[in-house]
N, C-alpha and C. Protein backbone atom coordinates (compact mmCIF):
# COMPACT_ATOMS: atom_id res chain seq x y z
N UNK A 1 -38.74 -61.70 8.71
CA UNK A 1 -38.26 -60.33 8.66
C UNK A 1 -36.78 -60.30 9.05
N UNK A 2 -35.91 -59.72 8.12
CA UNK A 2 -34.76 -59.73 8.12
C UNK A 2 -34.37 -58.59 9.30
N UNK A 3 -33.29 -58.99 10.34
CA UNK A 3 -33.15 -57.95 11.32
C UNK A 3 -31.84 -57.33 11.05
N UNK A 4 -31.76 -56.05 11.13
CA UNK A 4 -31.39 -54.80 10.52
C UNK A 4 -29.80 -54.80 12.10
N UNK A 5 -28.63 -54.64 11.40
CA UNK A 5 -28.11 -54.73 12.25
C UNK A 5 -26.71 -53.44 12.20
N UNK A 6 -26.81 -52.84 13.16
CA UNK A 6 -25.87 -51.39 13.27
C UNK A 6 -24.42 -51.45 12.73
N UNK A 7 -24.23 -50.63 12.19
CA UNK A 7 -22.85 -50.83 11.23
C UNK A 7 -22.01 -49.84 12.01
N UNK A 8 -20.56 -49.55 11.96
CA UNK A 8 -20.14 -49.04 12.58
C UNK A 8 -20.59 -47.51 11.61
N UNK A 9 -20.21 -47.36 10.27
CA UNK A 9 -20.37 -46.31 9.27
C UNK A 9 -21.77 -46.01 10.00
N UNK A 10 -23.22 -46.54 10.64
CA UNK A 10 -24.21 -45.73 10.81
C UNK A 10 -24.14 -44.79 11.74
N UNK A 11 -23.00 -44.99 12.57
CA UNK A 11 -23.14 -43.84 13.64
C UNK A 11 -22.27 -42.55 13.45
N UNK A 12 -23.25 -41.39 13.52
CA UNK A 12 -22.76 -39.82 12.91
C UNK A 12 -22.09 -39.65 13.65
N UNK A 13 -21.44 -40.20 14.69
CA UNK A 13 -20.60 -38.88 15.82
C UNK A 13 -19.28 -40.30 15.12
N UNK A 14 -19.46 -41.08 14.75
CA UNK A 14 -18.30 -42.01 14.05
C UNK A 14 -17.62 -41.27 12.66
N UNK A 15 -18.52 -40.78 12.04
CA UNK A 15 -18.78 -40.20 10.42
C UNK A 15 -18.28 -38.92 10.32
N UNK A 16 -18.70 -38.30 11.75
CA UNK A 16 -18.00 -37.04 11.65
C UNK A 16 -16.49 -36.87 12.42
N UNK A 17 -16.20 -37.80 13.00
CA UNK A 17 -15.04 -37.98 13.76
C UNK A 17 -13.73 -38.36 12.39
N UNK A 18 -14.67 -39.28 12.20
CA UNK A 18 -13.29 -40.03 11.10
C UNK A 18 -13.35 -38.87 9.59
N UNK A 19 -14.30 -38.16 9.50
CA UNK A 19 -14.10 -37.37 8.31
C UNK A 19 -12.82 -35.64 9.07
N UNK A 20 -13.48 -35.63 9.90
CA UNK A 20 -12.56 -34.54 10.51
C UNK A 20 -11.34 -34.69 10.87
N UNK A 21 -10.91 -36.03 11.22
CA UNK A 21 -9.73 -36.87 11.19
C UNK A 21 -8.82 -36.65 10.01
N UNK A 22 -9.32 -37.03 9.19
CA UNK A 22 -8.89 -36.89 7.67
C UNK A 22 -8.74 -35.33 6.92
N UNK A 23 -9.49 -34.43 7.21
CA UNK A 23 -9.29 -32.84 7.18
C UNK A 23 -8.29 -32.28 7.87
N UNK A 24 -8.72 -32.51 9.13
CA UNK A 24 -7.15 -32.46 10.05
C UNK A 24 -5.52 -32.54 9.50
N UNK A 25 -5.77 -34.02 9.04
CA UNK A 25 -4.62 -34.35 8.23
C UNK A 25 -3.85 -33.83 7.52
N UNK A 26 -4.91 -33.58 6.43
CA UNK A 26 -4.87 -32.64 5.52
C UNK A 26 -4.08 -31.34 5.34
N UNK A 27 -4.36 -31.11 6.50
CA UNK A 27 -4.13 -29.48 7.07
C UNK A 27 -2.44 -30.02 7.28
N UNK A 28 -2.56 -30.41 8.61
CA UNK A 28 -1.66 -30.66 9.40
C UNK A 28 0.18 -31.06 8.55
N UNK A 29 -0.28 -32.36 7.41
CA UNK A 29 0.87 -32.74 6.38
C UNK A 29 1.60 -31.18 5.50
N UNK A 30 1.38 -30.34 5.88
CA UNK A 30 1.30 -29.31 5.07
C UNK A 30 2.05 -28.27 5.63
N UNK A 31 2.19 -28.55 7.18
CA UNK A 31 2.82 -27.56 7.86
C UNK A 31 4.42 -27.97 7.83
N UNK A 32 5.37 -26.70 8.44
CA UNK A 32 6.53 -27.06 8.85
C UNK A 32 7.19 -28.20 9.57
N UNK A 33 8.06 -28.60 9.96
CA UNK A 33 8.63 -29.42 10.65
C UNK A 33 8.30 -29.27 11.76
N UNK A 34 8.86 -28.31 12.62
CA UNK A 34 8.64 -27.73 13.77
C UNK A 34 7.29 -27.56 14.11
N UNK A 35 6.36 -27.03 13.60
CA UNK A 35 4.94 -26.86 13.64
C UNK A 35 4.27 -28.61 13.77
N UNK A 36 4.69 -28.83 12.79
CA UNK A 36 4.19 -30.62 12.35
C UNK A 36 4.47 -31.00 13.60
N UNK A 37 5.30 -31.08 14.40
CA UNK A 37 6.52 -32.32 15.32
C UNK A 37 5.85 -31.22 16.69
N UNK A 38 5.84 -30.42 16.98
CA UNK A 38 5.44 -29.76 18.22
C UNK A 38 3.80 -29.70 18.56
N UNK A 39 3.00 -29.35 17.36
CA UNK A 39 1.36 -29.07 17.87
C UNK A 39 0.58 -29.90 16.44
N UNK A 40 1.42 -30.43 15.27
CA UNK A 40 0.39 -30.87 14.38
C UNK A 40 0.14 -32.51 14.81
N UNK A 41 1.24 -32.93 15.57
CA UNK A 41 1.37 -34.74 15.69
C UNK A 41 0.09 -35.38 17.01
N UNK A 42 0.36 -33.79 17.61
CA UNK A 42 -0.39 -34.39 19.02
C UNK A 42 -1.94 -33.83 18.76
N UNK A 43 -2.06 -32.81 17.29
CA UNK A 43 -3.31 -32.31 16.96
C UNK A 43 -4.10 -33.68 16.33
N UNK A 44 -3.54 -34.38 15.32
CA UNK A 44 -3.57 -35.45 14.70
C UNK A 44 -3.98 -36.58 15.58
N UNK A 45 -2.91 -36.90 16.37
CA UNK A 45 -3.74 -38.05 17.51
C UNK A 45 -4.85 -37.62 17.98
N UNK A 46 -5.18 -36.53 18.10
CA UNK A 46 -6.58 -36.52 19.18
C UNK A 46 -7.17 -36.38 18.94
N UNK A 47 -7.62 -35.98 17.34
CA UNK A 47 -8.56 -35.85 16.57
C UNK A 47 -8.86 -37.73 15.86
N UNK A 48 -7.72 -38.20 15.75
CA UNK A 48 -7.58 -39.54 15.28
C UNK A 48 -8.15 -40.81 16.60
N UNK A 49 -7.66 -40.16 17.39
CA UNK A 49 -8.30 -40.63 18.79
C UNK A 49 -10.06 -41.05 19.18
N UNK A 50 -10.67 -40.19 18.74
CA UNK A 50 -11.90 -39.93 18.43
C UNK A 50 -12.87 -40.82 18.04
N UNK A 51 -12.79 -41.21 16.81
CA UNK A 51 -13.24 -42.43 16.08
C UNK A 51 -12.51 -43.37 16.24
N UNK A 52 -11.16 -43.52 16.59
CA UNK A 52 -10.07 -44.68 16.76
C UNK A 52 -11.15 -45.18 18.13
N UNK A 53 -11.31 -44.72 19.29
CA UNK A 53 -11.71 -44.97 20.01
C UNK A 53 -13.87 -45.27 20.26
N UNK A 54 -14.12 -44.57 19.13
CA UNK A 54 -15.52 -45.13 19.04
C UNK A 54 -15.78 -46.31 18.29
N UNK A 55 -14.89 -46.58 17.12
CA UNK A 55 -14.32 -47.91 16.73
C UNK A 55 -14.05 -49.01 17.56
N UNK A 56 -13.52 -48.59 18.63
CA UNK A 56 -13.17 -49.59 19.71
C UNK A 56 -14.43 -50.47 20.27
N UNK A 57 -14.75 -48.68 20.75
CA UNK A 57 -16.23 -48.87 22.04
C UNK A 57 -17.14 -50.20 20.69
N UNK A 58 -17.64 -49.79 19.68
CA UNK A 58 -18.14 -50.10 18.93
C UNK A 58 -17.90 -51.86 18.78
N UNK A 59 -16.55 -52.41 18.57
CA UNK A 59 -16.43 -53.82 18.56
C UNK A 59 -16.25 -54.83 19.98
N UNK A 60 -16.48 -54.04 21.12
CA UNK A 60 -16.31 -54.53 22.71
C UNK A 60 -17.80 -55.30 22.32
N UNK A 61 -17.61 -56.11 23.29
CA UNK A 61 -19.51 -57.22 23.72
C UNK A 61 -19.78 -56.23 24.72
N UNK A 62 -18.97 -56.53 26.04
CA UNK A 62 -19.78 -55.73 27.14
C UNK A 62 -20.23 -53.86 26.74
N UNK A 63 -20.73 -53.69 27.57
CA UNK A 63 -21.80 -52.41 27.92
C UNK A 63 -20.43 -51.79 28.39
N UNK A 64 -20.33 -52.16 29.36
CA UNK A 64 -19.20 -51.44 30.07
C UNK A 64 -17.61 -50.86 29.49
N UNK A 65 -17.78 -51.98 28.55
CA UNK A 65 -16.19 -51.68 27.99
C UNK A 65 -16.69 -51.27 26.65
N UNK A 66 -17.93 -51.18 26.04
CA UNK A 66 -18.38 -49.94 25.12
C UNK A 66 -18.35 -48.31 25.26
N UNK A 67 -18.84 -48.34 26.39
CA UNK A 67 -19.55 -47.30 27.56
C UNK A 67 -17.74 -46.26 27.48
N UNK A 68 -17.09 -47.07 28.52
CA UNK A 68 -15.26 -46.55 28.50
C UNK A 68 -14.75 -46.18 27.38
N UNK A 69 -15.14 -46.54 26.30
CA UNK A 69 -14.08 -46.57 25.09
C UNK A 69 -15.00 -45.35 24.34
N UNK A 70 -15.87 -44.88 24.46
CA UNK A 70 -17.12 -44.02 24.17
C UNK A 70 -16.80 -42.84 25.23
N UNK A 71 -16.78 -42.70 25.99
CA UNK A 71 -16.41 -41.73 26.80
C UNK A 71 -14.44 -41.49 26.67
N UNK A 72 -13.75 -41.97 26.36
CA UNK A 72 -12.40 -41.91 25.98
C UNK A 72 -12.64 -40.90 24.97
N UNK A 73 -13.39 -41.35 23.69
CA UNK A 73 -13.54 -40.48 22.96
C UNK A 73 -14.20 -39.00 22.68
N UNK A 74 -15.15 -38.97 24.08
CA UNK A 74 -15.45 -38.01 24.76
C UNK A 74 -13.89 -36.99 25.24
N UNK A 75 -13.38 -37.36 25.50
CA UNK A 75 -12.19 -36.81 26.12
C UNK A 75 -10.93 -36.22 24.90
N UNK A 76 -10.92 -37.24 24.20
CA UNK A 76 -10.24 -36.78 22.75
C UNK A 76 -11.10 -35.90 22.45
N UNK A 77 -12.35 -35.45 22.42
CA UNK A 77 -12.53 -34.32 21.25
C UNK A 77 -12.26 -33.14 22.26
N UNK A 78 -12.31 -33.29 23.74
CA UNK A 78 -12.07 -31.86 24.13
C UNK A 78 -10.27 -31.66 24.05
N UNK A 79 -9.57 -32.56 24.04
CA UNK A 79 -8.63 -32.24 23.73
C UNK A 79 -8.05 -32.17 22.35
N UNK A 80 -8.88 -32.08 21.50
CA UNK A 80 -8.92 -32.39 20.06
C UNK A 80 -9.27 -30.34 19.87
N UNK A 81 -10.06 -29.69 20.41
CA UNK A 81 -10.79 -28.46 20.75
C UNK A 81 -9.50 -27.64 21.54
N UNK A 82 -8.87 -28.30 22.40
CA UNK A 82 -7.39 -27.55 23.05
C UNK A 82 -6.84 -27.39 21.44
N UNK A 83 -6.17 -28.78 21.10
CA UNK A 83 -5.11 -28.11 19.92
C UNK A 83 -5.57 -27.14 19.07
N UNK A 84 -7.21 -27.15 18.49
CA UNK A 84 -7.52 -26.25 17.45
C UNK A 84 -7.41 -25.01 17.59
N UNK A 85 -7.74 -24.68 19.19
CA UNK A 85 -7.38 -22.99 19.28
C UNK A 85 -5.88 -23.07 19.26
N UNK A 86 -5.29 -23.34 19.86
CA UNK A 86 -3.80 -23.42 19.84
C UNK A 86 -3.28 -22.52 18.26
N UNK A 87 -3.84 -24.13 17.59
CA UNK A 87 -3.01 -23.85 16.13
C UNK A 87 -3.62 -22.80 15.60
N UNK A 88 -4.76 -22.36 15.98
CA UNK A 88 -5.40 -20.99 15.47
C UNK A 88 -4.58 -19.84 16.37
N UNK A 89 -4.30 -19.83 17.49
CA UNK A 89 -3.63 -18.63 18.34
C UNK A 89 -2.27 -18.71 17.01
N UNK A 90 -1.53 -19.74 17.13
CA UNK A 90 -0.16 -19.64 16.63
C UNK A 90 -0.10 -19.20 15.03
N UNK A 91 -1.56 -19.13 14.75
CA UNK A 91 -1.37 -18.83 12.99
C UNK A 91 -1.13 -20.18 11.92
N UNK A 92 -1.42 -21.11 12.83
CA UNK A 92 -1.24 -22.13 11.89
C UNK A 92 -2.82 -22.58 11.23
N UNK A 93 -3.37 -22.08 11.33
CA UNK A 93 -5.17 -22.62 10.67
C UNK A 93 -5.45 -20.89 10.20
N UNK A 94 -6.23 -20.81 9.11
CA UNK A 94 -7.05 -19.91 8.68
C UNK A 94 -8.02 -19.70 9.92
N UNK A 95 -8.70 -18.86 9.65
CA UNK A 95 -9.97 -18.55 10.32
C UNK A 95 -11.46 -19.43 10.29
N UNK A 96 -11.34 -19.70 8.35
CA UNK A 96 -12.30 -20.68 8.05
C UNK A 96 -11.70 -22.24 8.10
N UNK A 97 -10.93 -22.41 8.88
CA UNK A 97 -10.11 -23.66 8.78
C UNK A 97 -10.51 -24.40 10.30
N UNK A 98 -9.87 -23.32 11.31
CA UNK A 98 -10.15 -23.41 12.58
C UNK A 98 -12.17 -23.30 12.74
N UNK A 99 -12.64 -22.32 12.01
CA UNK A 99 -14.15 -22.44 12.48
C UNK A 99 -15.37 -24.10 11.80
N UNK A 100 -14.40 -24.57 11.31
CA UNK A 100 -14.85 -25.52 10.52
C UNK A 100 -14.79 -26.45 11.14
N UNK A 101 -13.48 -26.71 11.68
CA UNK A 101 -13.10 -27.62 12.70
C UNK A 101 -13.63 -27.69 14.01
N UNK A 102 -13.90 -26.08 14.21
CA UNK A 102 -14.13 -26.10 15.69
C UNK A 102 -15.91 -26.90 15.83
N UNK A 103 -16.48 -26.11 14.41
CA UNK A 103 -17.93 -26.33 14.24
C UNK A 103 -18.24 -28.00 14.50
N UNK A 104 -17.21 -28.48 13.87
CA UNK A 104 -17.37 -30.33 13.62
C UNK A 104 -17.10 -31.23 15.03
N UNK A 105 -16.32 -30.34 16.18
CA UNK A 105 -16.13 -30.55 16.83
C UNK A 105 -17.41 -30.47 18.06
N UNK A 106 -17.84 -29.63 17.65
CA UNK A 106 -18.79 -29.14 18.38
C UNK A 106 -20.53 -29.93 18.53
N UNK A 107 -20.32 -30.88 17.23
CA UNK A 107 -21.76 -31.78 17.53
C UNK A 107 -21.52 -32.96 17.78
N UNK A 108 -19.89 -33.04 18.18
CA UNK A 108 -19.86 -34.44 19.06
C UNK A 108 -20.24 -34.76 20.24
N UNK A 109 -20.20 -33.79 21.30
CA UNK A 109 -20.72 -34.16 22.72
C UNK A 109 -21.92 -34.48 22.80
N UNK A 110 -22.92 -33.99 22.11
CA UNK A 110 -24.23 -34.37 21.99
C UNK A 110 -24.78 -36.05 21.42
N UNK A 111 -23.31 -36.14 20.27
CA UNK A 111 -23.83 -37.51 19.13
C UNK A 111 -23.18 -38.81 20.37
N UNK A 112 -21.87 -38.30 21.07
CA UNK A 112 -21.39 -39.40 21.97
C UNK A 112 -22.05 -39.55 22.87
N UNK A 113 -22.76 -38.39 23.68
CA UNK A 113 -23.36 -38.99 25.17
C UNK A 113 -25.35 -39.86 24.68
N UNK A 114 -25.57 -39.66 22.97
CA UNK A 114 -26.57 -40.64 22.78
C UNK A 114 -26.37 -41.64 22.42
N UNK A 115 -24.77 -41.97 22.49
CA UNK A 115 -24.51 -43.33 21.75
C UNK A 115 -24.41 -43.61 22.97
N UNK A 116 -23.72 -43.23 24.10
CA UNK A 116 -23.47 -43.79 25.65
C UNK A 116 -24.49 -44.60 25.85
N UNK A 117 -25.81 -43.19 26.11
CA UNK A 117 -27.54 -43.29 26.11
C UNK A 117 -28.03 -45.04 25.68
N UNK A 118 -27.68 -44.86 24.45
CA UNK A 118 -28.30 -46.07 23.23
C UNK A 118 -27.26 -46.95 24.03
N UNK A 119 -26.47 -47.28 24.13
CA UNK A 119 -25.76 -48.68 24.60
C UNK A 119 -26.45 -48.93 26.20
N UNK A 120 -26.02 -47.85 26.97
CA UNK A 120 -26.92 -48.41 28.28
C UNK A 120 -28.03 -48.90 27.91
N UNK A 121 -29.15 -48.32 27.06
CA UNK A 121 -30.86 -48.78 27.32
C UNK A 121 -30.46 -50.20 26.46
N UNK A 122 -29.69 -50.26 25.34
CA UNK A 122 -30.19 -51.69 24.66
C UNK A 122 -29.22 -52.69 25.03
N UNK A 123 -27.92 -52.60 25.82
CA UNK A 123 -27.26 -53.85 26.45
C UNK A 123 -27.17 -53.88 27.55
N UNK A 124 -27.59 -55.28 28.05
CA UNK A 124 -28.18 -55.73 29.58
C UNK A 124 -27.14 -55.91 30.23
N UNK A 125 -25.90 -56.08 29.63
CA UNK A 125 -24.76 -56.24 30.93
C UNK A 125 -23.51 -55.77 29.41
C-alpha cells in the first residue's frame, strides 16, 4: 500500500492564503503611487506573509520550528485584517472588494490553529 504523503497545495488555510495573496495584488498594482508606497506595499507583505510563512512552517523537520512559522502566519493575517479596513476607511477597496477579502481572511484562524493541532498530534519532537 502506497503511503499517501501531504503536499503543501493540500492544505486550505495554504490555498486560501496564497489565492488571496494574488487578489490582493491585483487590487493593490492598480492603485496610485502614494496609495501603492504608503498602505498597498505593507498590505501586500502581510497578506504575502501568510502562505510565505505556512510554506516555511510546512518545509521545517522539527514540530517546533513548524509550530513558529504557523503561528507567524497566524499573526500576518491579523495584520493582513488591520490593512483591509484601513484601505476600506481610505476608499481604496470597494465594498465588495474589502468584504471578500475580509471574508477570506476570516477562515484562516480556524484552518491555522488545525494545522498547529495536526503537527503537534502527528510529530514527536
Amino acid at each position: 500500500m502506497d503511503k499517501k504523503y501531504l503536499k503543501l497545495n493540500d492544505i486550505d488555510a495554504y490555498k486560501i492564503a496564497f489565492n488571496l495573496s494574488n487578489y490582493v495584488w491585483d487590487l493593490v498594482i492598480k492603485w496610485t503611487r502614494f496609495n501603492s508606497d504608503t498602505i498597498g506595499k505593507q498590505f501586500v507583505r502581510s497578506v504575502d506573509s501568510i502562505s510565505a510563512n505556512i510554506a516555511e512552517g510546512f518545509g521545517r523537520y522539527s514540530k517546533k520550528d513548524k509550530v513558529r512559522f504557523f503561528r507567524i502566519s497566524f499573526g500576518s493575517m491579523y495584520e493582513s485584517l488591520d490593512w483591509n479596513e484601513k484601505a476600506f476607511k481610505r476608499n481604496l477597496l470597494s465594498k465588495k472588494e474589502y468584504s471578500y477579502i475580509f471574508s477570506e481572511l476570516q477562515k484562516l484562524p480556524k484552518l491555522i490553529h488545525q494545522l498547529i493541532k495536526f503537527t503537534n498530534s502527528k510529530l514527536s519532537e
